[in-house]
Structure formats: structure tokens, C-alpha cells
C-alpha atoms as a PDB file:
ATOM      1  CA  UNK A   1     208.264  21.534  69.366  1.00  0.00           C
ATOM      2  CA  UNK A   2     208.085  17.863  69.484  1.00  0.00           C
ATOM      3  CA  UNK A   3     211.761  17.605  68.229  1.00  0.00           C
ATOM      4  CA  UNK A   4     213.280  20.181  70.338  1.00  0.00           C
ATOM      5  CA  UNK A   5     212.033  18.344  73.343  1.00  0.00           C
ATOM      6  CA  UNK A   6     213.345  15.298  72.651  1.00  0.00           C
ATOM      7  CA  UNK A   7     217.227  17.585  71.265  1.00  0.00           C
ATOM      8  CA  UNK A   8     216.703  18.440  75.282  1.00  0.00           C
ATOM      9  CA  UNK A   9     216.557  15.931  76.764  1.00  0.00           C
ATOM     10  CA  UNK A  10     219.244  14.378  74.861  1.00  0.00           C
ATOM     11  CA  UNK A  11     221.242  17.045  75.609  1.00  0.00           C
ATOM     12  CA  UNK A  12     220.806  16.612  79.343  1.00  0.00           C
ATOM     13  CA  UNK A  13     220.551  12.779  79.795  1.00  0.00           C
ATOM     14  CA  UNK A  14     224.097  12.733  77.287  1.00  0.00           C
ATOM     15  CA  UNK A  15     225.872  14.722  79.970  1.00  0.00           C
ATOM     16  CA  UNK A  16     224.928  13.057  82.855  1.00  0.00           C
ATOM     17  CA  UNK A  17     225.572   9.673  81.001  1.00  0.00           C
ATOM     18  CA  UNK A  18     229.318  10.950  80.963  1.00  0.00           C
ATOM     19  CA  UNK A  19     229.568  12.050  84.613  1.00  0.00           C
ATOM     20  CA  UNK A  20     227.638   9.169  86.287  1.00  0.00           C
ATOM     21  CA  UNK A  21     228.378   6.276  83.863  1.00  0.00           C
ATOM     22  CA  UNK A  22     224.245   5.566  83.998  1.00  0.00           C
ATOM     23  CA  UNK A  23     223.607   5.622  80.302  1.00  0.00           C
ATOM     24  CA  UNK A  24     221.426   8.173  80.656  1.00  0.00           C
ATOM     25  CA  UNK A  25     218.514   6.579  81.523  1.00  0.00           C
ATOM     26  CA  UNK A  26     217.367   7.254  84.768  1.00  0.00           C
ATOM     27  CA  UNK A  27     217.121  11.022  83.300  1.00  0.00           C
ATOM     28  CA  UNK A  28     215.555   9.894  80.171  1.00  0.00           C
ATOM     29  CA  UNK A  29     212.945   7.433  81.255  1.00  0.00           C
ATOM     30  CA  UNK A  30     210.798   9.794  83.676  1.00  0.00           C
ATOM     31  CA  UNK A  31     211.031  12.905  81.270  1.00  0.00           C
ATOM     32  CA  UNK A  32     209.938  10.520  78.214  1.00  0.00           C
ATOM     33  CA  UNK A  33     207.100   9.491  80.744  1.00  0.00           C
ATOM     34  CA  UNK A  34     205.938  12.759  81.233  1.00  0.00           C
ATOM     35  CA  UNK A  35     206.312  13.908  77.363  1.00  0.00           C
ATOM     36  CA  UNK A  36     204.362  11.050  76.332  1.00  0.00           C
ATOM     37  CA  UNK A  37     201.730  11.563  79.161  1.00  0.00           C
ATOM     38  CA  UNK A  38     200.736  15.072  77.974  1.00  0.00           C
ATOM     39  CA  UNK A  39     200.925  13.554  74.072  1.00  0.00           C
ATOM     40  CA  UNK A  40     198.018  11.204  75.335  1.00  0.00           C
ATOM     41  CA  UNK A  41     199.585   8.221  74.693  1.00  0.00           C
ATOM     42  CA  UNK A  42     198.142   4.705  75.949  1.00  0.00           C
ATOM     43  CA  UNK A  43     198.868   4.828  79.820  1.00  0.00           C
ATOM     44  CA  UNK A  44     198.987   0.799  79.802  1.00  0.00           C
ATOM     45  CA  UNK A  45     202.382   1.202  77.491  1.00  0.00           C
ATOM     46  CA  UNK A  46     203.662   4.697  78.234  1.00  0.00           C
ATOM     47  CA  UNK A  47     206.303   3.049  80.898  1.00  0.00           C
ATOM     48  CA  UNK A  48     207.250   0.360  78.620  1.00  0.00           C
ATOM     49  CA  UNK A  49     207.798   3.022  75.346  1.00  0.00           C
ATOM     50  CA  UNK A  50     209.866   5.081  77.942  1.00  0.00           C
ATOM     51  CA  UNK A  51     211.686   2.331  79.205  1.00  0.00           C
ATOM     52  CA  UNK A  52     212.383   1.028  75.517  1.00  0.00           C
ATOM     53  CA  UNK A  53     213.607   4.138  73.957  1.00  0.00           C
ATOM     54  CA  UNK A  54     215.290   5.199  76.814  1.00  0.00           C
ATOM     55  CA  UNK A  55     217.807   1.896  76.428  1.00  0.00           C
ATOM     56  CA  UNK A  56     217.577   2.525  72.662  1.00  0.00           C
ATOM     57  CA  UNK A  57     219.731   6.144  73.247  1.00  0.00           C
ATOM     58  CA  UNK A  58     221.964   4.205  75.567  1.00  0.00           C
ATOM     59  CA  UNK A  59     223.013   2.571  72.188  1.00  0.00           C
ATOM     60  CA  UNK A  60     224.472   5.783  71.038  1.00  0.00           C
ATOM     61  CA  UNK A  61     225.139   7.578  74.401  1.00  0.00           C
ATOM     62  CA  UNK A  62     227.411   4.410  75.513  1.00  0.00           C
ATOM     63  CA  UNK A  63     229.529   4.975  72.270  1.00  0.00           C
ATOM     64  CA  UNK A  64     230.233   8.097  73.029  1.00  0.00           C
ATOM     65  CA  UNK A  65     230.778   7.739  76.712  1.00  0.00           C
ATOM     66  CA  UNK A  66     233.289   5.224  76.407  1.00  0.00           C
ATOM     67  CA  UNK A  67     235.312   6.809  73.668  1.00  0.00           C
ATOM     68  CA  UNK A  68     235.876   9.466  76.147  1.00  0.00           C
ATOM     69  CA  UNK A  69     236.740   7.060  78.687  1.00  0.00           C
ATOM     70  CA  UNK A  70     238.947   5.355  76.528  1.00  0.00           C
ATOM     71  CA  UNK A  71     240.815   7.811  75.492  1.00  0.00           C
ATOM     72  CA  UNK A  72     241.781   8.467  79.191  1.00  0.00           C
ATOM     73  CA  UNK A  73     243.230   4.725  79.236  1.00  0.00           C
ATOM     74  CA  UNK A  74     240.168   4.378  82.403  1.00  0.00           C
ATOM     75  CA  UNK A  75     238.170   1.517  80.796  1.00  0.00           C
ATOM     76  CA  UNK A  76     239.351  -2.201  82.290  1.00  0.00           C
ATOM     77  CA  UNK A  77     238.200  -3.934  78.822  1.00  0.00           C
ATOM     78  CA  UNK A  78     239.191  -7.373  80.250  1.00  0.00           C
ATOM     79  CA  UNK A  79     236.638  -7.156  82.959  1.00  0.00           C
ATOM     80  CA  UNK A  80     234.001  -5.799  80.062  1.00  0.00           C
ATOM     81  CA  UNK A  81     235.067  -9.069  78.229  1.00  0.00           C
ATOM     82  CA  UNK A  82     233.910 -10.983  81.132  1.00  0.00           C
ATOM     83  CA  UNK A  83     230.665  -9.226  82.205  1.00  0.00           C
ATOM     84  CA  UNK A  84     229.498  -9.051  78.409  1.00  0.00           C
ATOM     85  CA  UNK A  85     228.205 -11.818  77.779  1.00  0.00           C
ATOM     86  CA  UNK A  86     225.879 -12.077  80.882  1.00  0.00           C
ATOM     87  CA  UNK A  87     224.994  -8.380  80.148  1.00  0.00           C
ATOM     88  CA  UNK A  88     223.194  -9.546  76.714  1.00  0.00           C
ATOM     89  CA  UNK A  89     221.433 -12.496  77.945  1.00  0.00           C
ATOM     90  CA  UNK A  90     220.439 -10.889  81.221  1.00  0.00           C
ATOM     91  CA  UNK A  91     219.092  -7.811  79.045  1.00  0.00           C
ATOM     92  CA  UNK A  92     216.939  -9.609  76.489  1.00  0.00           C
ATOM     93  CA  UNK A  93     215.073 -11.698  79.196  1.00  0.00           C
ATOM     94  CA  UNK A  94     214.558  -8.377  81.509  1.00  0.00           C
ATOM     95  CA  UNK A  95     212.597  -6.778  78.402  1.00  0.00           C
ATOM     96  CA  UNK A  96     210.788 -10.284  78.524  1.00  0.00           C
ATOM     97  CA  UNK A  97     209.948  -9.432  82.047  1.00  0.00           C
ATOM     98  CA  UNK A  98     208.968  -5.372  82.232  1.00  0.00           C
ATOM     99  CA  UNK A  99     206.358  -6.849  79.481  1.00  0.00           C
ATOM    100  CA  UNK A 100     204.453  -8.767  81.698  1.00  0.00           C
ATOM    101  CA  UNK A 101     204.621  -5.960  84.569  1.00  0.00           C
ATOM    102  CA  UNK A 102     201.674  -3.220  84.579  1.00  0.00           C
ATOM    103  CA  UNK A 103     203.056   0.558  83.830  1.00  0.00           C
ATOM    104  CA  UNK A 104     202.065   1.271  87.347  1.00  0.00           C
ATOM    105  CA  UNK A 105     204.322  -1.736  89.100  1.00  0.00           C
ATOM    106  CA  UNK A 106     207.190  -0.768  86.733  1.00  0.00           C
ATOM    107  CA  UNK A 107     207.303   2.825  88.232  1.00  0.00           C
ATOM    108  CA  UNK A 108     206.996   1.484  91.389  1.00  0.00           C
ATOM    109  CA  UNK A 109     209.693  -1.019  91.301  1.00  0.00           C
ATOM    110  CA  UNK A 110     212.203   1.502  89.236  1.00  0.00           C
ATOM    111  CA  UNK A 111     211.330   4.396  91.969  1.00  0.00           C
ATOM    112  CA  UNK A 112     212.314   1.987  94.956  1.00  0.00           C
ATOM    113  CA  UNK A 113     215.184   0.493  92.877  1.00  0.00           C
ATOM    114  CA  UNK A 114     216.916   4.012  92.812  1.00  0.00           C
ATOM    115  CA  UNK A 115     216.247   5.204  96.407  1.00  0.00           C
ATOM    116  CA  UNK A 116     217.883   2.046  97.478  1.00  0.00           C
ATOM    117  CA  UNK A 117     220.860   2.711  95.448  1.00  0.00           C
ATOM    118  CA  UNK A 118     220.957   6.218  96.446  1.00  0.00           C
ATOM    119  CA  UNK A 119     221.142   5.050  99.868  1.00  0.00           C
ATOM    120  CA  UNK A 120     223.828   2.784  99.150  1.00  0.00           C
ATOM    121  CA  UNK A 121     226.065   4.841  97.058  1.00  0.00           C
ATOM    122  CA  UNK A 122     225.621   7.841  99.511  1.00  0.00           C
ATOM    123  CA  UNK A 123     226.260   5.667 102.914  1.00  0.00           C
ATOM    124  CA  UNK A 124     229.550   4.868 100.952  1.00  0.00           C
ATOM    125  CA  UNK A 125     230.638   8.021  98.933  1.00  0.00           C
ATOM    126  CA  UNK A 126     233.619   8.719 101.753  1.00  0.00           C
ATOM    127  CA  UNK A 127     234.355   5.490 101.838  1.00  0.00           C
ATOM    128  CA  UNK A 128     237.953   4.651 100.393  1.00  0.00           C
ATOM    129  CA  UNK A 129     238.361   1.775  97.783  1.00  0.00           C
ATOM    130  CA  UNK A 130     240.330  -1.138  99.106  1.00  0.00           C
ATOM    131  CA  UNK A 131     243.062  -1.851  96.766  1.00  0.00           C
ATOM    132  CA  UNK A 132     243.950  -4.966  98.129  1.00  0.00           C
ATOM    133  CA  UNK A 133     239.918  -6.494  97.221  1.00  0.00           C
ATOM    134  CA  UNK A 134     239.861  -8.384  93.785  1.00  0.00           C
ATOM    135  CA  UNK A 135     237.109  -9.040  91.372  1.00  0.00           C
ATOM    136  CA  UNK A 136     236.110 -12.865  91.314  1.00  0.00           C
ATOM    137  CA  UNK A 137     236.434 -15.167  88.761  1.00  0.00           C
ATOM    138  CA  UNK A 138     235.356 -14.941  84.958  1.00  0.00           C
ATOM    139  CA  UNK A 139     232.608 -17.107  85.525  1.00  0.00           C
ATOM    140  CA  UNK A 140     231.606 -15.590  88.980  1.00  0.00           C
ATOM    141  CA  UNK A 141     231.635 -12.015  86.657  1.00  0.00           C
ATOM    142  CA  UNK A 142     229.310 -13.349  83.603  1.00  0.00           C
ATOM    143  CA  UNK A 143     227.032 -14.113  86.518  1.00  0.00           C
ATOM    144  CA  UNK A 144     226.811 -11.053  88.006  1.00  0.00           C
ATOM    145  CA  UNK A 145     226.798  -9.633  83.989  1.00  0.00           C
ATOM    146  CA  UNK A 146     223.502 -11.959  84.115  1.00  0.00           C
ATOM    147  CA  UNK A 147     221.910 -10.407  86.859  1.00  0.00           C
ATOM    148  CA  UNK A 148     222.993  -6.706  86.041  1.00  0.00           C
ATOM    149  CA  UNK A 149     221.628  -7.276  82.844  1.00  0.00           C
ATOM    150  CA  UNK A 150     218.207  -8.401  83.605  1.00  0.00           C
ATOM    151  CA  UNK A 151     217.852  -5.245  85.940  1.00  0.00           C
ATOM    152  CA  UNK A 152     218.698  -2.662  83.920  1.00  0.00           C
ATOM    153  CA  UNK A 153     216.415  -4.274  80.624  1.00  0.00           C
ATOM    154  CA  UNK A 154     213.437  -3.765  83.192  1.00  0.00           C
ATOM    155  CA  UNK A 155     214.906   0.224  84.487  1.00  0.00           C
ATOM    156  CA  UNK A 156     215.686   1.271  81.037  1.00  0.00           C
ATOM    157  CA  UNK A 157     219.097   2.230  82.548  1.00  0.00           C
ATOM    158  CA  UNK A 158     222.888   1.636  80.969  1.00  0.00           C
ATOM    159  CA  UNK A 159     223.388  -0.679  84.348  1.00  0.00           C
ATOM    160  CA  UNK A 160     226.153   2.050  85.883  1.00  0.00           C
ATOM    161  CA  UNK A 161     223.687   1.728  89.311  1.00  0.00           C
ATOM    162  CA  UNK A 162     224.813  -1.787  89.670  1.00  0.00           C
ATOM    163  CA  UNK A 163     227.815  -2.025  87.750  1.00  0.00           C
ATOM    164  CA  UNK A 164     229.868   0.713  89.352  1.00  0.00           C
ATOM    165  CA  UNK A 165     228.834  -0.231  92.898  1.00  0.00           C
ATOM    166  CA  UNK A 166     229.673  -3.812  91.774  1.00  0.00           C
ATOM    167  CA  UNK A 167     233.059  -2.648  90.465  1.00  0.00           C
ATOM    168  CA  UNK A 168     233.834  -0.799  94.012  1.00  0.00           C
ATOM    169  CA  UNK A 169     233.111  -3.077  95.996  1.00  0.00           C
ATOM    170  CA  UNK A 170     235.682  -5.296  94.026  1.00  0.00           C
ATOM    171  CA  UNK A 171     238.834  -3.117  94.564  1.00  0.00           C
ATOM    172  CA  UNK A 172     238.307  -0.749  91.339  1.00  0.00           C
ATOM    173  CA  UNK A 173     238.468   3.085  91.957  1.00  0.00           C
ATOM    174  CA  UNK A 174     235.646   5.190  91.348  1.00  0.00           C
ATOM    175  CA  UNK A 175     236.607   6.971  87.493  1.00  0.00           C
ATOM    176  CA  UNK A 176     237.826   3.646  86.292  1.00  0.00           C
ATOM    177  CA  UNK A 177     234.144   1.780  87.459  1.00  0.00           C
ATOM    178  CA  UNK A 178     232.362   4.466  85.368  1.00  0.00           C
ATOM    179  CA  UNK A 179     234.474   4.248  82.588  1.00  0.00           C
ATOM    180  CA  UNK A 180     234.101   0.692  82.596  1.00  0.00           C
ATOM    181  CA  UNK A 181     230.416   0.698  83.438  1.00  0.00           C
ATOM    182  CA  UNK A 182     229.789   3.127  80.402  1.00  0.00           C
ATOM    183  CA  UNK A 183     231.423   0.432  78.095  1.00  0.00           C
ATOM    184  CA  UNK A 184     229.331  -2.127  80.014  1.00  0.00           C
ATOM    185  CA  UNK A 185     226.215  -0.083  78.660  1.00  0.00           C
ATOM    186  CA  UNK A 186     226.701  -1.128  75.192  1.00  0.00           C
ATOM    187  CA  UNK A 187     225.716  -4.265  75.254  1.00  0.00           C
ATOM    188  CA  UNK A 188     223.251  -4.152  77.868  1.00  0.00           C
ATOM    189  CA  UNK A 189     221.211  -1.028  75.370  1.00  0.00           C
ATOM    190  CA  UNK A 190     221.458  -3.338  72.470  1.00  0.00           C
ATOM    191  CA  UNK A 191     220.311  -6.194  73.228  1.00  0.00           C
ATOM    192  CA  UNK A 192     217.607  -4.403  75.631  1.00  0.00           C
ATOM    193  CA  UNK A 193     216.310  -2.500  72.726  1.00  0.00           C
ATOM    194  CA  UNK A 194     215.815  -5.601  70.770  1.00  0.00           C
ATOM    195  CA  UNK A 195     214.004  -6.891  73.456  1.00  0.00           C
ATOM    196  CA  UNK A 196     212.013  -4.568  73.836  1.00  0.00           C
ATOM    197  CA  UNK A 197     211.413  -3.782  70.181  1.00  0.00           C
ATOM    198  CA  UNK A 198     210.327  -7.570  69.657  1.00  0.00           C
ATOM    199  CA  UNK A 199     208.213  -7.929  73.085  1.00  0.00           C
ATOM    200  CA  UNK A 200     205.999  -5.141  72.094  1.00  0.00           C
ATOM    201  CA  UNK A 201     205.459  -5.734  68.669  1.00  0.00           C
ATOM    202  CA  UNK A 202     203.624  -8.769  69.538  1.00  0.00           C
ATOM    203  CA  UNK A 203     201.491  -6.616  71.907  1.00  0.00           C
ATOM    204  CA  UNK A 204     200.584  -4.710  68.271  1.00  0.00           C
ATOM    205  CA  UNK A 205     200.846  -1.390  69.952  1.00  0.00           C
ATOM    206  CA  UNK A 206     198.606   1.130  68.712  1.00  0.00           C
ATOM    207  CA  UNK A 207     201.294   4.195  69.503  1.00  0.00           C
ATOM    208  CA  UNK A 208     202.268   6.635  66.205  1.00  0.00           C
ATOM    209  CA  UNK A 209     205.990   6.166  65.363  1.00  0.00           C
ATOM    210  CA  UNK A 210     207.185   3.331  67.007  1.00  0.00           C
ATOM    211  CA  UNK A 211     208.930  -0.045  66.735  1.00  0.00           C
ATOM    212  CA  UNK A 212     207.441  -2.340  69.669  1.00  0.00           C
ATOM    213  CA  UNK A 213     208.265  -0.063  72.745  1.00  0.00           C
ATOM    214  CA  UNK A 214     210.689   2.265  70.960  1.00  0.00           C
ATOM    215  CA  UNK A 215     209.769   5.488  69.892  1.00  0.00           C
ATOM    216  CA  UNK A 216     211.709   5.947  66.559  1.00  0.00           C
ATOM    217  CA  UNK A 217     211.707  10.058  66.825  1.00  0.00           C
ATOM    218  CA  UNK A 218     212.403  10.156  70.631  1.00  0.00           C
ATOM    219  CA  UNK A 219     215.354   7.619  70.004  1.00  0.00           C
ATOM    220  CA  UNK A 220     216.851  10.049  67.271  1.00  0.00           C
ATOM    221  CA  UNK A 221     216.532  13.267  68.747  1.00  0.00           C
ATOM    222  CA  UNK A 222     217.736  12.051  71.810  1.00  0.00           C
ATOM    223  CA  UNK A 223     220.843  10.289  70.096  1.00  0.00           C
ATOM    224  CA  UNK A 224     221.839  13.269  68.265  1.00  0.00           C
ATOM    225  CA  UNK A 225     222.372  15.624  71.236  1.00  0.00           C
ATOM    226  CA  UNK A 226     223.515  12.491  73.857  1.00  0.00           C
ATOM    227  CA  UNK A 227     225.914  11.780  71.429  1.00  0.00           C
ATOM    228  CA  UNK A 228     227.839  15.295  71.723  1.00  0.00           C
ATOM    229  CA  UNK A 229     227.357  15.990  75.177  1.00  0.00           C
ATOM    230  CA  UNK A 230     228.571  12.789  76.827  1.00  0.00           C
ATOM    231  CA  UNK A 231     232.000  13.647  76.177  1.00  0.00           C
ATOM    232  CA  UNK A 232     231.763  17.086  77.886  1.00  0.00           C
ATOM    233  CA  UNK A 233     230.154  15.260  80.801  1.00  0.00           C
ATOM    234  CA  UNK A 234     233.262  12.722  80.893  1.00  0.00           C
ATOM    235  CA  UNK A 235     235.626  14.860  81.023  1.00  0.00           C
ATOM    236  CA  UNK A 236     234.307  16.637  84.349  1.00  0.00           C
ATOM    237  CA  UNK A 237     234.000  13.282  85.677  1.00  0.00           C
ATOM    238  CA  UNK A 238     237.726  12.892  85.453  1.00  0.00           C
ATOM    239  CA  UNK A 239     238.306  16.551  86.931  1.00  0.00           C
ATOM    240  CA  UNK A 240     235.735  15.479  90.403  1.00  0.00           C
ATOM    241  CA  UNK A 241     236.543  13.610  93.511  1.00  0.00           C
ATOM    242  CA  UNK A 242     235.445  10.150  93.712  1.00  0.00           C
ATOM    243  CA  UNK A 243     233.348  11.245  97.275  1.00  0.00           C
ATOM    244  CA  UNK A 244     232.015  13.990  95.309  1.00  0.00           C
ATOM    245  CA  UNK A 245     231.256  11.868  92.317  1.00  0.00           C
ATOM    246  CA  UNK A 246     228.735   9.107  94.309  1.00  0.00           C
ATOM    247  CA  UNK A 247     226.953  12.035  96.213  1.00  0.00           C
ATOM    248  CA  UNK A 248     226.342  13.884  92.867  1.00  0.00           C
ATOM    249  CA  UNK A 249     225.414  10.191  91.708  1.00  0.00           C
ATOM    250  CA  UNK A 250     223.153   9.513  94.755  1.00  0.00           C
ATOM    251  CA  UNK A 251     221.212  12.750  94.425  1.00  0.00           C
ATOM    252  CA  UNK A 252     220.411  11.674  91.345  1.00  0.00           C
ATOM    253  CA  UNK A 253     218.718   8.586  91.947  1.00  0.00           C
ATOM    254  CA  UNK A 254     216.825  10.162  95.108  1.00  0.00           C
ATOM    255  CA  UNK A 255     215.204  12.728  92.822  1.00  0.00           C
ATOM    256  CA  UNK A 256     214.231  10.162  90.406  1.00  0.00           C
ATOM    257  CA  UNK A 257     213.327   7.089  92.697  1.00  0.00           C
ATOM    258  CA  UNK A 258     210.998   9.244  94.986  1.00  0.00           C
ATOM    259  CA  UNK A 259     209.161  10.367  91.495  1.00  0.00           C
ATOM    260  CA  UNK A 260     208.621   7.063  90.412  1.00  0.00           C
ATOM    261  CA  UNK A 261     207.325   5.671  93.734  1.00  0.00           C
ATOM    262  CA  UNK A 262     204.893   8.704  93.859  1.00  0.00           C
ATOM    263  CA  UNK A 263     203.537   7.825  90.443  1.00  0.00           C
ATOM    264  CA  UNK A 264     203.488   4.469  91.065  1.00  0.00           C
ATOM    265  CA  UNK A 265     201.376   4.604  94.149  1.00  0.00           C
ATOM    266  CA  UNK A 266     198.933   7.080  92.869  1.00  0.00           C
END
């Protein structure tokens, strides 16, 4: 039962990692939060295992993202080049950071994190892209990899809630910002994971099956289904309007955000 859970949530969190360019973590994080609730797990470390894993599947759900994306000649790998780096550093020190934060202040901080993106994406999903705006300079864009980096280590996310507003406001159309945001995902999940992984093995976590704060059987069953349905999920992305696209992306995050700050002020 265990297993099929997690195959389900894979399934889901793969899909919407295609559409959205999130990674699939804002779906993953609050189910994994509520599986390992009713397992009985330590409530202290819950957030942090869900958090972990959830940028763990990223690993594999980014791969399979961006192939699809790639394959549709949307990804701007040039930009990816220069947001990388940032993306890695900025990801290892957010793990650093979620570890010192209670359960209950991480839920709180991710729920308000994705209202106020909601809010932003939504105020702007008519809003037309202005060709004529360009993205800064390389170093200017390893900064802002920095900062999106150290975010989405502490949301558990693939960083498409920062980087594809980031992109827009820079001149780049809606499908190619997820495209490149799902490519941007890779590198944030990796080194996130580690982070994570080597953070809460010095807290000598007394949770069955895991590695620091990642769940070893959540982070393969999830992979396995995330893996196939992310390309199903890109492929409607290409097929949407870019309006439709941010409202479907900001309904998302207002679902999840006002869950989070519930739980988190409980």
C-alpha cells in the first residue's frame, strides 16, 4: 500500500512538473507530509524528510521534463549555463538553512511563499511579454541563480516559482521560461538533495529507510512514475495559452500555500 502511494503521487507531481515547470514539488512536499504524518513519523523532521525527498524526485522528474522540452527546441541552454552555477551553491546552503528552521516555521514560510507567488503570477497571467526587455548580464544571472537556489533548497521545489517569473519579467515567453526553468531544476535537485542528505545525517535521524532527510522508498516510487508522466504533462504545456498556463500555475500555489500556512499556524 505503502508503494502504491508513493507510484501516485509520482504519477501526479510528474505531470504537473511538465505543465508548470515546478519540479514537482510543491505537489510532492505536502502529500509526503501528510503520508508520513499518518506513518507516525517524528513531527520535529517530517517537513525536512518531505522537503528532502521531494527535491530528490526533482532529480529524475527534471530529466525527463527537459527532454521533452528539448526536443521542442524551447530550452534557452545559454541562459541555464549562466544561472547554473548560482543554482548549486544557492541550493546546498538553503538545505543548510531549512535545518536550523522548526517543521512548524518551514510550513509556514513555504505556505506564504506560494500565496505570494500565486498572487504574482495571477495579477500577471494576461499580461503580454515584452520582447524588447533583455536578461542582464552573466554575472547579474549567477546571482539571481544564487538566490533562486537558496529558496527552492528550503521549499523542496525545482525553483520554476522563481525562475519562470524571473525569466518573464526578462523578455522570455511563457513555454520557453518553463522549458528553461525545468532544465534549471537539475541542478538545483542535486545539489539540494545532497544537502539535505548530509545536513540530516548529522542530526542521526531515527526515521526507517532514509538517508539524512531523504526517504529512499518515497524517492523511488516517486521517480518511477514522475519519470513517465512528465512528458505527457509537457506536451499539453506546449498545446495551452501562456494566460491560461500562469492561472493554472497560480491555482496551484493558492491550494498549496493556504495548506501550509494552516498547518503552520496550528
Amino acid at each position: 500500500m505503502e508503494l502504491i502511494i508513493y507510484l501516485l503521487i509520482g504519477a501526479i507531481a510528474g505531470f504537473a512538473a511538465g505543465l508548470f515547470g515546478v519540479g514537482g514539488g510543491l505537489i510532492i512536499v505536502p502529500i509526503l507530509y501528510i503520508v508520513f504524518t499518518q506513518m507516525n513519523y517524528d513531527p520535529n523532521v517530517i517537513m525536512h524528510i518531505a522537503v528532502g525527498t521531494s527535491l530528490a524526485t526533482i532529480i529524475v522528474t527534471s530529466i525527463s521534463s527537459v527532454m521533452a522540452h528539448h526536443k521542442k527546441g524551447a530550452v534557452l541552454w545559454p541562459v541555464f549555463r549562466n544561472l547554473a552555477p548560482g543554482l548549486v551553491l544557492g541550493s546546498f546552503l538553503g538545505a543548510g538553512v531549512a535545518d536550523l528552521m522548526s517543521g512548524q516555521h518551514l510550513q509556514l514560510v513555504i505556505g506564504v511563499f506560494a500565496v505570494w507567488m500565486a498572487y504574482k503570477m495571477f495579477r500577471g497571467a494576461n499580461a503580454v511579454v515584452d520582447p524588447n526587455r533583455h536578461l542582464p548580464s552573466a554575472p547579474l544571472q549567477l546571482a539571481a541563480g544564487g538566490g533562486i537556489g537558496v529558496a527552492s533548497a528550503i521549499f523542496g521545489i525545482g525553483g520554476g516559482s522563481l525562475t519562470v517569473p524571473y525569466l518573464n519579467r526578462h523578455g522570455v515567453v511563457m513555454q520557453k521560461a518553463v522549458a528553461t526553468s525545468a532544465a534549471c531544476g537539475l541542478p538545483i535537485a542535486v545539489a539540494g538533495a545532497i544537502g539535505f542528505m548530509w545536513f540530516g545525517a548529522k542530526e542521526q535521524i531515527e526515521v526507517p529507510n532514509t538517508i539524512g532527510y531523504v526517504h529512499i522508498y518515497a524517492f523511488l516510487g516517486i521517480s518511477v512514475m514522475s519519470f513517465i508522466t512528465a512528458k505527457f504533462g509537457a506536451k499539453v504545456a506546449h498545446r495551452l495559452s501562456p494566460a491560461m498556463l500562469k492561472k493554472c500555475f497560480a491555482g496551484l500555489l493558492v491550494v498549496v500555500g493556504s495548506y501550509f500556512i494552516y498547518k503552520g499556524l496550528i
